[in-house]
PDB file of N, CA and C in Angstrom:
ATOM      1  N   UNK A   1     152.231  81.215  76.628  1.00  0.00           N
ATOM      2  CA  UNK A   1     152.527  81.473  78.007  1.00  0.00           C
ATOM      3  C   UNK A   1     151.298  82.009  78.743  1.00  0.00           C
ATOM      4  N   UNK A   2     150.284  82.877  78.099  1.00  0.00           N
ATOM      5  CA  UNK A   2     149.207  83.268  78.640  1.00  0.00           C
ATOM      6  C   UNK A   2     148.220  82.301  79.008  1.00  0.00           C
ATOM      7  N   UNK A   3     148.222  81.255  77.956  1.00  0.00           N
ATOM      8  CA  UNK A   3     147.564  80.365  78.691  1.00  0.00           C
ATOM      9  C   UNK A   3     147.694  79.178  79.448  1.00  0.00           C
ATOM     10  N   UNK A   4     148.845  79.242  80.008  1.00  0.00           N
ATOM     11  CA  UNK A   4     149.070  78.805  81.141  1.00  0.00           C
ATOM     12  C   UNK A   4     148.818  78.909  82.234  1.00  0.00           C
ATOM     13  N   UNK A   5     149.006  80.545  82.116  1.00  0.00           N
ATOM     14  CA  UNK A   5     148.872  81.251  83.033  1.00  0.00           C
ATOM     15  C   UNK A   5     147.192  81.273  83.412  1.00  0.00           C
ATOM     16  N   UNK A   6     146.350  81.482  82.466  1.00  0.00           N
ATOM     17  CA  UNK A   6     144.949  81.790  82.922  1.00  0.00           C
ATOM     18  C   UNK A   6     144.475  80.611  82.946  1.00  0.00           C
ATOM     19  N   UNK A   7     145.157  79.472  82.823  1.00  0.00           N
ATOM     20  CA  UNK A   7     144.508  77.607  83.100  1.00  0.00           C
ATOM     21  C   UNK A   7     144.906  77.883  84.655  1.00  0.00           C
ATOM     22  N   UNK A   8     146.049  77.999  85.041  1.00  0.00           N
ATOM     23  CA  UNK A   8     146.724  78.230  86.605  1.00  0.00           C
ATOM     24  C   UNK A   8     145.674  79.096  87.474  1.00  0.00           C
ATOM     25  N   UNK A   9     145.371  80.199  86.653  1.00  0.00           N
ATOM     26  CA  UNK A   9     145.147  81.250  87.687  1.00  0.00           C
ATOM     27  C   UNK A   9     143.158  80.765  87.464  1.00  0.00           C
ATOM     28  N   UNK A  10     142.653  80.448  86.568  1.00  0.00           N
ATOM     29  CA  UNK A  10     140.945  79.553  86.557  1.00  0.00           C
ATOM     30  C   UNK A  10     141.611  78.337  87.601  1.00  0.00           C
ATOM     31  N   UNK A  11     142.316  77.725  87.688  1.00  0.00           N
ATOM     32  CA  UNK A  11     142.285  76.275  88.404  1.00  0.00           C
ATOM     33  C   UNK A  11     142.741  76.716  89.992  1.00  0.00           C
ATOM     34  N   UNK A  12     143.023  78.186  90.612  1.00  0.00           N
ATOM     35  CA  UNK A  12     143.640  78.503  91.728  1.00  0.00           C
ATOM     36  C   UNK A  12     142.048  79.123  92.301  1.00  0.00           C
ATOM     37  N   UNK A  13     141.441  79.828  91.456  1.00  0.00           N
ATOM     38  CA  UNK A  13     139.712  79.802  91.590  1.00  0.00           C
ATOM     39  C   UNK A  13     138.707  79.086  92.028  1.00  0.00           C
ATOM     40  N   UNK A  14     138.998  77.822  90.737  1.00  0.00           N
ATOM     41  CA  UNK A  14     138.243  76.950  91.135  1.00  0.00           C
ATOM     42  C   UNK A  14     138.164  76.135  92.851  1.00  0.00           C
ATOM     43  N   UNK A  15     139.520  76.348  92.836  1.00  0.00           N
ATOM     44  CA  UNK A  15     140.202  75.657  94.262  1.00  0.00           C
ATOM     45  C   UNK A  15     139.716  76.010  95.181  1.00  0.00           C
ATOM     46  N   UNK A  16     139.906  77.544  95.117  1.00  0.00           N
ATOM     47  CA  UNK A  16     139.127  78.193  96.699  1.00  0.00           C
ATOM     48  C   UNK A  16     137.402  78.538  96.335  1.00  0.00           C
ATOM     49  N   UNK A  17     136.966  78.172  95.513  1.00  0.00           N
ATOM     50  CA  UNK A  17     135.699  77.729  95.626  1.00  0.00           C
ATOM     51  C   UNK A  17     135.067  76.640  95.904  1.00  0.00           C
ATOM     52  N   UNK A  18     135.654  75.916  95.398  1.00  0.00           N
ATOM     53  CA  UNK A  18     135.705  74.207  96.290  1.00  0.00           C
ATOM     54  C   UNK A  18     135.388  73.933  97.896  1.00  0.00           C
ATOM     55  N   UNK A  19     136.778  74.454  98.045  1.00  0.00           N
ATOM     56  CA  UNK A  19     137.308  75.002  99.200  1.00  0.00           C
ATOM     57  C   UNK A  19     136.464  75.391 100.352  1.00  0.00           C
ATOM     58  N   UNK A  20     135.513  76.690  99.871  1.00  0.00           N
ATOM     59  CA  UNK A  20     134.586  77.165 100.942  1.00  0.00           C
ATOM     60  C   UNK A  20     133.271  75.866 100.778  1.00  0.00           C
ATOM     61  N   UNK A  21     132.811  75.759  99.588  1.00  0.00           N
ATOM     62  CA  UNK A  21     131.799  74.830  99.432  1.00  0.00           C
ATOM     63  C   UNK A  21     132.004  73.659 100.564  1.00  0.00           C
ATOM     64  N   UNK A  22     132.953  73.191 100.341  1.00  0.00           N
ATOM     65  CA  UNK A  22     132.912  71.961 101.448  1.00  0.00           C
ATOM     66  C   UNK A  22     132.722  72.377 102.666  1.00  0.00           C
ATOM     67  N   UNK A  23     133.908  73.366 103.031  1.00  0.00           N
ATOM     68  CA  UNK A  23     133.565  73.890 104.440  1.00  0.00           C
ATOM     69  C   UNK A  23     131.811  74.219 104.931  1.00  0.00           C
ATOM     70  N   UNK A  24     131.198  74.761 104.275  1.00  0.00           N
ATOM     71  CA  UNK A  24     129.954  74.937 103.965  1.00  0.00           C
ATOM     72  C   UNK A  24     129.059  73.597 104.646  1.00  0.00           C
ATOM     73  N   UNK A  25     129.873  73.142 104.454  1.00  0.00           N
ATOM     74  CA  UNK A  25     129.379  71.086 104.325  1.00  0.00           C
ATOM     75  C   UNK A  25     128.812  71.226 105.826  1.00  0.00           C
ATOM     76  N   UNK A  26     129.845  72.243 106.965  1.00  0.00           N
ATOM     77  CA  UNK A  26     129.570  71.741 107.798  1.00  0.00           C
ATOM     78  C   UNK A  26     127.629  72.451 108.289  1.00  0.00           C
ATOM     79  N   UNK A  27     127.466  72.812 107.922  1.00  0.00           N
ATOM     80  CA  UNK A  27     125.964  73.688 108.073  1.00  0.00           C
ATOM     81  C   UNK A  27     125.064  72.546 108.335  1.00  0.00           C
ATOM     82  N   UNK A  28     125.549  71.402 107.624  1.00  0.00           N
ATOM     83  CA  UNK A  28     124.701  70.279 107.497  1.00  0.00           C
ATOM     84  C   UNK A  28     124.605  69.248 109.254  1.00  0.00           C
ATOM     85  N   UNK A  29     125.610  69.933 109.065  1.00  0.00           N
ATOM     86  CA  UNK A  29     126.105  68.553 110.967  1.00  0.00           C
ATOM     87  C   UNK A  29     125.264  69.530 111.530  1.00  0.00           C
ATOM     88  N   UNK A  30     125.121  70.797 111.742  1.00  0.00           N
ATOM     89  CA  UNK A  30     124.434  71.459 113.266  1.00  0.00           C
ATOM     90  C   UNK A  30     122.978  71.823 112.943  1.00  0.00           C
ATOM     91  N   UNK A  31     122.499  70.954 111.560  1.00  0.00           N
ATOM     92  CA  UNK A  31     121.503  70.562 111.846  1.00  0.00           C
ATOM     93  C   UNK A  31     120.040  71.573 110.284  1.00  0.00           C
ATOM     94  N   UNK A  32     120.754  72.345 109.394  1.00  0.00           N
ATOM     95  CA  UNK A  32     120.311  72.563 108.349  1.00  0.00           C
ATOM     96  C   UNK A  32     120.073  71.532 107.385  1.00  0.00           C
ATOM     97  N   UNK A  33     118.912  72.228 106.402  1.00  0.00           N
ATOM     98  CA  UNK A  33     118.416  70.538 105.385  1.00  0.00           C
ATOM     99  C   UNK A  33     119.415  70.858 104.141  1.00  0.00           C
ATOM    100  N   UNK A  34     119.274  70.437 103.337  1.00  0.00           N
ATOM    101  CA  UNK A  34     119.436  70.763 102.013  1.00  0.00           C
ATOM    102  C   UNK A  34     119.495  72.084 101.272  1.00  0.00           C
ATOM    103  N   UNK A  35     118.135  71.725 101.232  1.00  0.00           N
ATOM    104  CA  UNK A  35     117.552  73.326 101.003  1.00  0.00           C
ATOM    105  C   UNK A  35     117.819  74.613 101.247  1.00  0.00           C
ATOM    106  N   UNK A  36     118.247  74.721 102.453  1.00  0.00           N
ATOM    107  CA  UNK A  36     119.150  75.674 103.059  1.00  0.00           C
ATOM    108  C   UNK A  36     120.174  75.806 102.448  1.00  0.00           C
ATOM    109  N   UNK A  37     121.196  74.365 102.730  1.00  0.00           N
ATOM    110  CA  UNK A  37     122.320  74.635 102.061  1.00  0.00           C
ATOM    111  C   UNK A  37     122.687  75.264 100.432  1.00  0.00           C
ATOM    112  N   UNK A  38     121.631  74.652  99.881  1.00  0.00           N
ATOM    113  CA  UNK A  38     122.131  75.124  98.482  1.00  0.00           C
ATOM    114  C   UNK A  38     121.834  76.778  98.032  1.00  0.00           C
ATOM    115  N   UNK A  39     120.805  77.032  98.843  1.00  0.00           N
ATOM    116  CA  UNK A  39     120.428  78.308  98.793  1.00  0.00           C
ATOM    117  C   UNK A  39     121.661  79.461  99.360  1.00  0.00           C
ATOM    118  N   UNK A  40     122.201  78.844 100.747  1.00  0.00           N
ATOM    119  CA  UNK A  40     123.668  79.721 101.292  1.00  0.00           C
ATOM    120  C   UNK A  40     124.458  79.878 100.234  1.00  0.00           C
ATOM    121  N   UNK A  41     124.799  78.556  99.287  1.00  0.00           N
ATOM    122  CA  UNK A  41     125.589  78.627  98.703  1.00  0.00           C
ATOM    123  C   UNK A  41     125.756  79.264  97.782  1.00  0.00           C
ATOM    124  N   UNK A  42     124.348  79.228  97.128  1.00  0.00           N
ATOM    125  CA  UNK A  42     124.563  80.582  95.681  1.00  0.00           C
ATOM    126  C   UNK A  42     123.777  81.988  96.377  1.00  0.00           C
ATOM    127  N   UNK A  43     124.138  82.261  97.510  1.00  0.00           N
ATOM    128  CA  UNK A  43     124.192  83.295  97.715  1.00  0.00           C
ATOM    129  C   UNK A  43     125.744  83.941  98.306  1.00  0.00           C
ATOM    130  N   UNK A  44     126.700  83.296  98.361  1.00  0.00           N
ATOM    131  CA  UNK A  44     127.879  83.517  98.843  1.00  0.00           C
ATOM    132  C   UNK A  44     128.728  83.505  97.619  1.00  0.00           C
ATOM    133  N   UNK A  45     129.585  84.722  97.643  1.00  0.00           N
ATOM    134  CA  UNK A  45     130.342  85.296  96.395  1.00  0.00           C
ATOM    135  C   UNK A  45     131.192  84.624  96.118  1.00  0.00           C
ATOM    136  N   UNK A  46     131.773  83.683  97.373  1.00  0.00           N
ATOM    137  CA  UNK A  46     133.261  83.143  97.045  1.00  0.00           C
ATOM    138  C   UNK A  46     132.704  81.338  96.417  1.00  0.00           C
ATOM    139  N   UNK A  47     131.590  81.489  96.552  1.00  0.00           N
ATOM    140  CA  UNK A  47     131.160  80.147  95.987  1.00  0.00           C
ATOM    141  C   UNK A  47     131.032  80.256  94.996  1.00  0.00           C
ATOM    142  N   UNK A  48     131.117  81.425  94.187  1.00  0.00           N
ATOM    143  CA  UNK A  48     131.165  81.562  92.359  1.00  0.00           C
ATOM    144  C   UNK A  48     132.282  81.716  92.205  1.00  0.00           C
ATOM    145  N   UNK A  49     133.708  81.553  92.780  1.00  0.00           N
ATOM    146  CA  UNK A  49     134.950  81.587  92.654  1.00  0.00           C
ATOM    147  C   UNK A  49     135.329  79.883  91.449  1.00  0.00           C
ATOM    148  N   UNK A  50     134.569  79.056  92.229  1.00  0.00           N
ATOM    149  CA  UNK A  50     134.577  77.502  91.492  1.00  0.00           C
ATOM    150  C   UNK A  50     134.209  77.528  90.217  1.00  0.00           C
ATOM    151  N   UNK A  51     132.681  78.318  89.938  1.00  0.00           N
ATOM    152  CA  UNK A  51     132.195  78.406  88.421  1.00  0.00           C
ATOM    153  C   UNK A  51     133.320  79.254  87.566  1.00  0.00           C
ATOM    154  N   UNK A  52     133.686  80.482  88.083  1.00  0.00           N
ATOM    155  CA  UNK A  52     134.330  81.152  87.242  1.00  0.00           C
ATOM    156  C   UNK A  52     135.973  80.585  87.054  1.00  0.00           C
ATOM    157  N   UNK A  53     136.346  79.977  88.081  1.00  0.00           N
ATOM    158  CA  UNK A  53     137.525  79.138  87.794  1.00  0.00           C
ATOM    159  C   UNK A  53     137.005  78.356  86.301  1.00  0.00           C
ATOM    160  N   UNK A  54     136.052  77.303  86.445  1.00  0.00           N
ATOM    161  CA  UNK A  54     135.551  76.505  85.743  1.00  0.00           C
ATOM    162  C   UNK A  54     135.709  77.122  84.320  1.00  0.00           C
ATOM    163  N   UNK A  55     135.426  78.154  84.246  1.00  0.00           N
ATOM    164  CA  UNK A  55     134.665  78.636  83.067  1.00  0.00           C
ATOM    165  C   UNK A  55     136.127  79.368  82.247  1.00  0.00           C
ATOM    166  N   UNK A  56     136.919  79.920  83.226  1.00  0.00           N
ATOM    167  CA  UNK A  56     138.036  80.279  82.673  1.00  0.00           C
ATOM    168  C   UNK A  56     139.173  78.914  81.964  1.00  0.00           C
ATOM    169  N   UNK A  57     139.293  78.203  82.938  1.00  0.00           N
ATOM    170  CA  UNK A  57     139.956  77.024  82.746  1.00  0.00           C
ATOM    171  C   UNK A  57     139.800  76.530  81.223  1.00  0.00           C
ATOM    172  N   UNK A  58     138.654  76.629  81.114  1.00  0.00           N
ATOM    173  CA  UNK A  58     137.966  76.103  79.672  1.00  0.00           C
ATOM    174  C   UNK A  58     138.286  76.670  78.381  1.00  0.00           C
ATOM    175  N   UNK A  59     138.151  77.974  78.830  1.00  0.00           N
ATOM    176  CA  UNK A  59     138.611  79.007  77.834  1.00  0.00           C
ATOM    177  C   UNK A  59     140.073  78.720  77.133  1.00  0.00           C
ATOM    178  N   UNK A  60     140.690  78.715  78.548  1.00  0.00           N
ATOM    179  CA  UNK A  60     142.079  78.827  78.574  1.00  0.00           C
ATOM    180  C   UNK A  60     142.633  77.325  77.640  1.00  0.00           C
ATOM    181  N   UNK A  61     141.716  75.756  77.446  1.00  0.00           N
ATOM    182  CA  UNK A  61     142.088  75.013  76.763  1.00  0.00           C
ATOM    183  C   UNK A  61     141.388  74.852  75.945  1.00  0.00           C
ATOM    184  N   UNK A  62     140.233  75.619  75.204  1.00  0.00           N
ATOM    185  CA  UNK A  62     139.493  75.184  74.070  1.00  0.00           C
ATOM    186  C   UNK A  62     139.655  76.561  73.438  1.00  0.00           C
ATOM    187  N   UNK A  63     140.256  77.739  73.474  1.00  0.00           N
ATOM    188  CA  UNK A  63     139.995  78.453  72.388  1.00  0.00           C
ATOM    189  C   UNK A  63     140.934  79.063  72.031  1.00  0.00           C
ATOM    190  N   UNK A  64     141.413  78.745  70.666  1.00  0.00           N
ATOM    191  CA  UNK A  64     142.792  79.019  69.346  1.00  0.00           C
ATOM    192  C   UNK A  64     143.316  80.324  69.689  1.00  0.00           C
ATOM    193  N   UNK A  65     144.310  79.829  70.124  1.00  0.00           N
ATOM    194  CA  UNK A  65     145.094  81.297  70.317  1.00  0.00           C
ATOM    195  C   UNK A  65     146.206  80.949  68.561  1.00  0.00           C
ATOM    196  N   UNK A  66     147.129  82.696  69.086  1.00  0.00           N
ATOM    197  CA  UNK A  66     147.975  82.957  67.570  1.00  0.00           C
ATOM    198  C   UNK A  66     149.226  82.001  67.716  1.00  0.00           C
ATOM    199  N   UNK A  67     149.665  81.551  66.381  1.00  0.00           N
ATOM    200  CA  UNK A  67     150.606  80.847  66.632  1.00  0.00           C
ATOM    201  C   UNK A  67     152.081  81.157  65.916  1.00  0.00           C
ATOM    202  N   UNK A  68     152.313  82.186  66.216  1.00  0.00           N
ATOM    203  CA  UNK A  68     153.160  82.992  65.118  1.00  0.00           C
ATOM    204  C   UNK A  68     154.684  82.678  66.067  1.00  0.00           C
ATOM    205  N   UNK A  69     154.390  81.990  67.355  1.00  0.00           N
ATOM    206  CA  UNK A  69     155.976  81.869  68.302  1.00  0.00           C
ATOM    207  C   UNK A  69     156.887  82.637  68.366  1.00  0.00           C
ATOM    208  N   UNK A  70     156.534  84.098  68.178  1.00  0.00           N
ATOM    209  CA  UNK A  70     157.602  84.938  68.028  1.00  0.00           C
ATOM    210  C   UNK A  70     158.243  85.354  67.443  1.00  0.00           C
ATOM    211  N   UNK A  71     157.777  84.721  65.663  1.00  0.00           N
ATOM    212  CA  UNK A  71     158.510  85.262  64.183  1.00  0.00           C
ATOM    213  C   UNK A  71     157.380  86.571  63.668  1.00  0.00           C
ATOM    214  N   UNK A  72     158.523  87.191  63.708  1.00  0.00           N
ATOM    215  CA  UNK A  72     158.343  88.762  63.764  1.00  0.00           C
ATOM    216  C   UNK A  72     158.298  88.851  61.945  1.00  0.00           C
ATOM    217  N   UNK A  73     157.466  88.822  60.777  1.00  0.00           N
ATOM    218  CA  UNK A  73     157.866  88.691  59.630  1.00  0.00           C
ATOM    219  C   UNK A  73     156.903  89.556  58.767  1.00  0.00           C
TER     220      UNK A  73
END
Protein backbone atom coordinates (compact mmCIF):
# COMPACT_ATOMS: atom_id res chain seq x y z
CA UNK A 1 0.00 0.00 0.00
CA UNK A 2 2.96 2.33 0.64
CA UNK A 3 3.97 2.04 -2.53
CA UNK A 4 1.35 3.13 -4.15
CA UNK A 5 1.09 5.65 -2.36
CA UNK A 6 4.72 7.15 -2.88
CA UNK A 7 4.41 6.12 -6.95
CA UNK A 8 1.04 8.58 -6.59
CA UNK A 9 2.44 11.07 -4.44
CA UNK A 10 6.42 11.06 -6.89
CA UNK A 11 3.94 11.13 -10.03
CA UNK A 12 1.66 14.27 -8.35
CA UNK A 13 5.42 15.99 -8.16
CA UNK A 14 6.49 15.20 -11.12
CA UNK A 15 3.22 16.81 -12.53
CA UNK A 16 3.53 20.15 -11.01
CA UNK A 17 6.97 20.30 -12.12
CA UNK A 18 6.15 19.75 -15.56
CA UNK A 19 3.61 21.97 -15.06
CA UNK A 20 5.62 25.18 -14.18
CA UNK A 21 8.40 24.11 -16.76
CA UNK A 22 6.12 24.55 -19.61
CA UNK A 23 4.55 27.55 -18.33
CA UNK A 24 8.14 28.78 -18.21
CA UNK A 25 7.92 28.06 -22.05
CA UNK A 26 6.37 31.25 -22.19
CA UNK A 27 9.76 33.42 -21.40
CA UNK A 28 10.62 32.27 -24.79
CA UNK A 29 7.64 34.25 -26.84
CA UNK A 30 8.59 37.80 -25.10
CA UNK A 31 11.67 37.33 -26.40
CA UNK A 32 14.52 35.34 -24.03
CA UNK A 33 17.17 32.79 -25.75
CA UNK A 34 17.73 29.54 -24.48
CA UNK A 35 20.22 30.16 -22.35
CA UNK A 36 18.28 32.14 -20.21
CA UNK A 37 15.71 29.78 -20.10
CA UNK A 38 17.48 26.88 -18.86
CA UNK A 39 19.35 28.79 -16.41
CA UNK A 40 15.60 30.26 -14.80
CA UNK A 41 14.82 26.94 -14.71
CA UNK A 42 17.32 25.30 -12.45
CA UNK A 43 17.19 28.09 -10.49
CA UNK A 44 13.46 27.81 -9.55
CA UNK A 45 12.57 25.35 -6.66
CA UNK A 46 9.36 24.17 -8.04
CA UNK A 47 11.23 23.04 -11.16
CA UNK A 48 12.98 20.32 -8.99
CA UNK A 49 9.48 19.22 -8.02
CA UNK A 50 9.70 17.02 -11.67
CA UNK A 51 13.26 15.49 -10.75
CA UNK A 52 12.27 14.57 -7.33
CA UNK A 53 8.88 13.24 -8.49
CA UNK A 54 11.12 11.32 -11.00
CA UNK A 55 13.37 9.98 -8.62
CA UNK A 56 10.77 8.95 -6.09
CA UNK A 57 8.54 7.27 -8.64
CA UNK A 58 11.48 5.00 -9.32
CA UNK A 59 12.12 4.09 -6.00
CA UNK A 60 8.69 3.43 -5.41
CA UNK A 61 8.87 0.61 -8.55
CA UNK A 62 12.36 -0.75 -8.46
CA UNK A 63 13.12 -1.35 -4.88
CA UNK A 64 12.00 -4.84 -2.89
CA UNK A 65 9.88 -4.09 -0.37
CA UNK A 66 8.72 -7.01 2.59
CA UNK A 67 6.45 -9.46 1.55
CA UNK A 68 5.14 -11.02 4.59
CA UNK A 69 1.10 -9.61 3.55
CA UNK A 70 0.23 -9.45 6.92
CA UNK A 71 1.10 -13.04 8.36
CA UNK A 72 1.96 -12.22 11.69
CA UNK A 73 4.13 -15.69 12.46
Amino acid sequence: MSRIFFFLFGFGLMTIGFVYIILYLNLLTIGYNISYYVNFIIRRIECYFSLIGLIIMNLAIYLKGDKTYGLCL
